[in-house]
Protein backbone atom coordinates (compact mmCIF):
# COMPACT_ATOMS: atom_id res chain seq x y z
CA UNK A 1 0.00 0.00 0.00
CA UNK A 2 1.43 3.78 -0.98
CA UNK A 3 1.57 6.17 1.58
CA UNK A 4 0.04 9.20 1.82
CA UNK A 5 1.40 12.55 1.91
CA UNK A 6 1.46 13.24 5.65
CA UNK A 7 3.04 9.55 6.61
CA UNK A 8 5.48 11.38 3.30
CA UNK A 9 5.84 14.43 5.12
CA UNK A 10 6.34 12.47 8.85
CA UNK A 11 9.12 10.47 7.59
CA UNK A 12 11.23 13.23 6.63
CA UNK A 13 10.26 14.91 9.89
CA UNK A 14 10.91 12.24 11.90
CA UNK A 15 15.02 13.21 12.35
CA UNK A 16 14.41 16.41 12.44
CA UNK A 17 11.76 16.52 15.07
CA UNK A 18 14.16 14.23 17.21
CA UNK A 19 16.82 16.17 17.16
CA UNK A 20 15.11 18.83 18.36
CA UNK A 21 12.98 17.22 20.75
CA UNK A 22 14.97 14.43 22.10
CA UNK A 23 13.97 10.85 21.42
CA UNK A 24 10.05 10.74 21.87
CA UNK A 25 7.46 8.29 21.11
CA UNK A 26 5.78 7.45 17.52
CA UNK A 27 2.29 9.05 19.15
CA UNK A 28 4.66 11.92 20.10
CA UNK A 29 6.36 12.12 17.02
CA UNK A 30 3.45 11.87 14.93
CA UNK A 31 1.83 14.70 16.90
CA UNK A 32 4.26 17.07 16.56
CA UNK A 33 4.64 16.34 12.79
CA UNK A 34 1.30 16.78 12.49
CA UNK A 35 1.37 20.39 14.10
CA UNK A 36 4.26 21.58 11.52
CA UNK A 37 2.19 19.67 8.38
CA UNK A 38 -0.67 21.88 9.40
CA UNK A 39 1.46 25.25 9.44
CA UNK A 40 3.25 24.27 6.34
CA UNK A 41 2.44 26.97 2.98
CA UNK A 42 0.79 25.04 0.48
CA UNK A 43 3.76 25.11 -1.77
CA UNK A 44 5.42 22.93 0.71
CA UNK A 45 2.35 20.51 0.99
CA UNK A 46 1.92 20.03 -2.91
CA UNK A 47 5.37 18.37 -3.05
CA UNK A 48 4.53 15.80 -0.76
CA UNK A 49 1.05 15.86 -2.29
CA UNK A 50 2.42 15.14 -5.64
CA UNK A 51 4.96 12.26 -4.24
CA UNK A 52 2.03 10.21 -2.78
CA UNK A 53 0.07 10.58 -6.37
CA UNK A 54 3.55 9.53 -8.33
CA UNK A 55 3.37 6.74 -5.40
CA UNK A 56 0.38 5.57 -5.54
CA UNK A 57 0.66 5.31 -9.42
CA UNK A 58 3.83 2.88 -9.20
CA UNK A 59 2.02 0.67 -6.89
CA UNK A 60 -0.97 0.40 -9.10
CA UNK A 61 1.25 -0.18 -11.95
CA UNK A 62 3.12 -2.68 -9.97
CA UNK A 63 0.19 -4.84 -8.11
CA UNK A 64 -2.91 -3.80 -10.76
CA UNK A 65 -5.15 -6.37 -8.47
CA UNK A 66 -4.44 -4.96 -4.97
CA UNK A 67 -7.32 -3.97 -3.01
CA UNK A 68 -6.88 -2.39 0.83
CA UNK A 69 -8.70 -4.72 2.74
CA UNK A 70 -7.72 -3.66 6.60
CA UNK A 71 -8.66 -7.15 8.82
CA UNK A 72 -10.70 -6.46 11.87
C-alpha cells in the first residue's frame, strides 16, 4: 500500500523533530509532525502531495489487483 502525503511528510520529519525534541514516542512524534504539516504553505504541501500521487501510481502499476482490505 502507498503512503500518503502526511506519513510522506512524517518520515522526513521524523530526524528532524528528534533532534530537536529528544527521542520521543511514535504518538509523540506523529503529533508534533502533524502540528508543523498543518502550518506548512501550500507550496510545501503540494510536493509531498504530488509524491504520494507519483506513489500511488507505481504501486498500481506494480500490483494492478491490490485492493486495501484492513482485517478487523
Amino acid at each position: 500500500r502507498s503512503s500518503n502525503c502526511f506519513i510522506k511528510y512524517r518520515t522526513q520529519m521524523h530526524p528532524l523533530i528528534v533532534a530537536k525534541y529528544g527521542n520521543q514516542n511514535n504518538k509523540e512524534i506523529s503529533k508534533l509532525a502533524g502540528q508543523a504539516w498543518r502550518k506548512e504553505p501550500e507550496w510545501v504541501k503540494s510536493i509531498y502531495r504530488q509524491q504520494a500521487i507519483e506513489e500511488k501510481l507505481k504501486h498500481e502499476a506494480l500490483y494492478p489487483t491490490y485492493k486495501y482490505s484492513p482485517s478487523r
